[in-house]
C-alpha atoms as a PDB file:
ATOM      1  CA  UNK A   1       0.563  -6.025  20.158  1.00  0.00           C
ATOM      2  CA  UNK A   2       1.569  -9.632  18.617  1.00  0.00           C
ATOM      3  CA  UNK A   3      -1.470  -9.050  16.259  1.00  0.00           C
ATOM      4  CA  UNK A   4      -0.762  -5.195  15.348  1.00  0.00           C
ATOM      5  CA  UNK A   5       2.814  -6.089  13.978  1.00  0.00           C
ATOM      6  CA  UNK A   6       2.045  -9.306  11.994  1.00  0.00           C
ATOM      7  CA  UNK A   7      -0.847  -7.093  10.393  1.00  0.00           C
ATOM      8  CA  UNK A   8       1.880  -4.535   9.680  1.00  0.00           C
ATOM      9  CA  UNK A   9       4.403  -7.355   8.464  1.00  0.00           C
ATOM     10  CA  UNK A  10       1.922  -8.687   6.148  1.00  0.00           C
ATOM     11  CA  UNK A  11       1.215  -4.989   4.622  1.00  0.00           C
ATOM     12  CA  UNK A  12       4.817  -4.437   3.920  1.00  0.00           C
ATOM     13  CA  UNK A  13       4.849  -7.737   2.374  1.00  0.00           C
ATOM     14  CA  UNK A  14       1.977  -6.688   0.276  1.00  0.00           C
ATOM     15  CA  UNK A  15       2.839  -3.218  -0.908  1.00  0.00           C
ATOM     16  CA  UNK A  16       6.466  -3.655  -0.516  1.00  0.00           C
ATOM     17  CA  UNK A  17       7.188  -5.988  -3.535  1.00  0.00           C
ATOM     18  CA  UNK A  18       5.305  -3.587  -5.890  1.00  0.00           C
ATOM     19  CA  UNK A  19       6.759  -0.385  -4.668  1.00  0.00           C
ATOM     20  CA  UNK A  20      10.584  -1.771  -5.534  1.00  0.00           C
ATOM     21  CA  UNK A  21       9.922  -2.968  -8.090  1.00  0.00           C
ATOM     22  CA  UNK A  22       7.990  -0.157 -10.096  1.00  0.00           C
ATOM     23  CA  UNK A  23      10.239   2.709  -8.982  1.00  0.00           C
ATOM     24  CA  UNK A  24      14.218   2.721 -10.075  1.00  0.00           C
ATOM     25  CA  UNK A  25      16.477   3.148  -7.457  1.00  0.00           C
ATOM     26  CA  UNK A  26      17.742   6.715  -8.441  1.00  0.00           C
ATOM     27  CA  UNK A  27      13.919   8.247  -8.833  1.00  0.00           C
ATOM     28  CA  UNK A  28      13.622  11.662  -6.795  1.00  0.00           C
ATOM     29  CA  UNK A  29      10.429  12.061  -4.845  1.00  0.00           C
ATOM     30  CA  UNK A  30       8.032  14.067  -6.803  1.00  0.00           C
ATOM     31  CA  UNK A  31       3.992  15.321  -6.513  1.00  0.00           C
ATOM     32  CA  UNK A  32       2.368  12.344  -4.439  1.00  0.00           C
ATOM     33  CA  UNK A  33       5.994  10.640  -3.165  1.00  0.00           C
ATOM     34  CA  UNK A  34       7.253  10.562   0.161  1.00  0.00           C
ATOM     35  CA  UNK A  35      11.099   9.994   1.164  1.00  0.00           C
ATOM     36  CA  UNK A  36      11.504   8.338   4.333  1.00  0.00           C
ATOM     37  CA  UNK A  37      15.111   7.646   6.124  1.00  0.00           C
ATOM     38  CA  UNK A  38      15.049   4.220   7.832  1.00  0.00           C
ATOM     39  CA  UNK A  39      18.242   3.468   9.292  1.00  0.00           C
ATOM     40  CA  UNK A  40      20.612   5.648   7.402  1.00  0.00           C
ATOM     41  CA  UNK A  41      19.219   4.672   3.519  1.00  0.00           C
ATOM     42  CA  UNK A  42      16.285   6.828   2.104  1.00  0.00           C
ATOM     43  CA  UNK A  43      13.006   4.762   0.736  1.00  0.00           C
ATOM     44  CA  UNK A  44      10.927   6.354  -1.771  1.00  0.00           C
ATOM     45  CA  UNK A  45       6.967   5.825  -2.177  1.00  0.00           C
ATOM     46  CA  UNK A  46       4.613   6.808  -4.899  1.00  0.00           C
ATOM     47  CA  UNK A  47       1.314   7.201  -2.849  1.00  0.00           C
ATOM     48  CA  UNK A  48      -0.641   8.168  -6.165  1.00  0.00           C
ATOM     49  CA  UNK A  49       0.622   4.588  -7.301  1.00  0.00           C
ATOM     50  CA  UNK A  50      -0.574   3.092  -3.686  1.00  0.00           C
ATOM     51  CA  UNK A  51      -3.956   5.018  -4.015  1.00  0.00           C
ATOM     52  CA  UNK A  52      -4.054   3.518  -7.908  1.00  0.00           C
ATOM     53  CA  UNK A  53      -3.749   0.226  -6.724  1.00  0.00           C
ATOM     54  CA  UNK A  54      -6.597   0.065  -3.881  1.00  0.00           C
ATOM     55  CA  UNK A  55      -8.931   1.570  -6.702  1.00  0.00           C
ATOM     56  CA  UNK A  56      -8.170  -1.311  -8.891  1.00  0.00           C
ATOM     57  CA  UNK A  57      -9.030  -3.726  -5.947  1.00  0.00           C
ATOM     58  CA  UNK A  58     -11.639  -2.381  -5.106  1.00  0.00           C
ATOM     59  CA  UNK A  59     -12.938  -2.377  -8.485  1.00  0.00           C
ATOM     60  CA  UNK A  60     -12.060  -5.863  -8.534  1.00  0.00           C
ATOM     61  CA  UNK A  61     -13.914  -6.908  -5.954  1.00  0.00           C
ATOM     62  CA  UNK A  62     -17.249  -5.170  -7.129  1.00  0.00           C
ATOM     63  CA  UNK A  63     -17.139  -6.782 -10.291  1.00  0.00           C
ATOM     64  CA  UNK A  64     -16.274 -10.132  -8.232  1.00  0.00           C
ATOM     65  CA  UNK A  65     -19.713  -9.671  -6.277  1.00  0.00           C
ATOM     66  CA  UNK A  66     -21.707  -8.995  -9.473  1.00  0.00           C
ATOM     67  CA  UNK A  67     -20.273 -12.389 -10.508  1.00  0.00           C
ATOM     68  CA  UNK A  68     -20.885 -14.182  -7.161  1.00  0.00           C
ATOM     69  CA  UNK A  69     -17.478 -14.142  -6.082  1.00  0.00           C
ATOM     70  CA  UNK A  70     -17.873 -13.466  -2.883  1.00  0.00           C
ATOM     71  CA  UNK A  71     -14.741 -15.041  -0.933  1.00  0.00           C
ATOM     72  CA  UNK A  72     -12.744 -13.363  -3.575  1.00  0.00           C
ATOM     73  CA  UNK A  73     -14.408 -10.135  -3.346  1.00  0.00           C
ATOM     74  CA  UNK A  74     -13.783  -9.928   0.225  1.00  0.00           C
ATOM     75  CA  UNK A  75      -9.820 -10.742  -0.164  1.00  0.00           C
ATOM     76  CA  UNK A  76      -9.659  -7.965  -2.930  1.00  0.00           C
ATOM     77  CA  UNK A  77     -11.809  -5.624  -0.580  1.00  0.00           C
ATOM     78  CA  UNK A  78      -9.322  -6.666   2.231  1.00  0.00           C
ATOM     79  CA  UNK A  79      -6.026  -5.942   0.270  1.00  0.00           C
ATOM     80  CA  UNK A  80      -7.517  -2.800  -0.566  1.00  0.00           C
ATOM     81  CA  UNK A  81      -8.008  -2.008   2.930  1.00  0.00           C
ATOM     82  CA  UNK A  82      -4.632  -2.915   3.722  1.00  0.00           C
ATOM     83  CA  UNK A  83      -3.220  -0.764   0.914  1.00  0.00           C
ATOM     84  CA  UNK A  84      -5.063   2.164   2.384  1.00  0.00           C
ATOM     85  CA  UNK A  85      -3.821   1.546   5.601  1.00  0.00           C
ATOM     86  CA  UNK A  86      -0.910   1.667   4.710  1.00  0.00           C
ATOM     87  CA  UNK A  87      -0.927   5.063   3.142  1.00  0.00           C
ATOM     88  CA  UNK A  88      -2.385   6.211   5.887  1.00  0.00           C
ATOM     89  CA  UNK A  89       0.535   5.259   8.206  1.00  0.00           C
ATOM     90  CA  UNK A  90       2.775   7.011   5.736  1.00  0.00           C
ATOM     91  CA  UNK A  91       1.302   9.799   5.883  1.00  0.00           C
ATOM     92  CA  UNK A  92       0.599  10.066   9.003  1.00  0.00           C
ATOM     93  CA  UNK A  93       4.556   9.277   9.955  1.00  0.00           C
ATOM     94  CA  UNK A  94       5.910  12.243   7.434  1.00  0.00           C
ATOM     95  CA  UNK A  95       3.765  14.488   9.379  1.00  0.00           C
ATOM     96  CA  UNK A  96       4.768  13.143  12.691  1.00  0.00           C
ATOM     97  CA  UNK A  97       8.543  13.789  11.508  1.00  0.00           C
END
């Protein structure tokens, strides 16, 4: 359990930073964005821009391998991971509302 919620901490940490600070406070969810309520205050995320990201890393780290970067190829491949993830779980918890 110790190890499921510092692997959720450090996703939030991850996408979190990105997510405020590409989307303006007043944006309305759209095609691809999900509104969730989390104690009273609602919390928007693009998961087109999510999904954008992770293809980027992943990208990333296959260009990294064709370079012999392979250490940094795998932390690309992991964010990526983590990214998806983390979609994933927000999907998965608008449907479960």
């Amino acid at each position: 359990m110790l190890r499921r919620i510092s692997t959720i901490a450090v996703t939030a940490a991850m996408t979190g930073g990105v997510l405020f600070a590409a989307l303006p406070a007043h944006a309305a969810p759209g095609a691809g964005q999900q509104t969730m309520s989390a104690r009273g205050g609602a919390i928007t995320v693009n998961i087109d821009e999510l999904r954008r990201q992770s293809a980027e890393l992943k990208s990333k780290a296959a260009q990294l391998d064709r370079l012999g970067e392979r250490q940094a190829a795998q932390r690309a491949r992991a964010q990526a991971a983590a990214i998806d993830q983390r979609i994933q779980q927000l999907i998965d918890a608008e449907n479960n509302m």
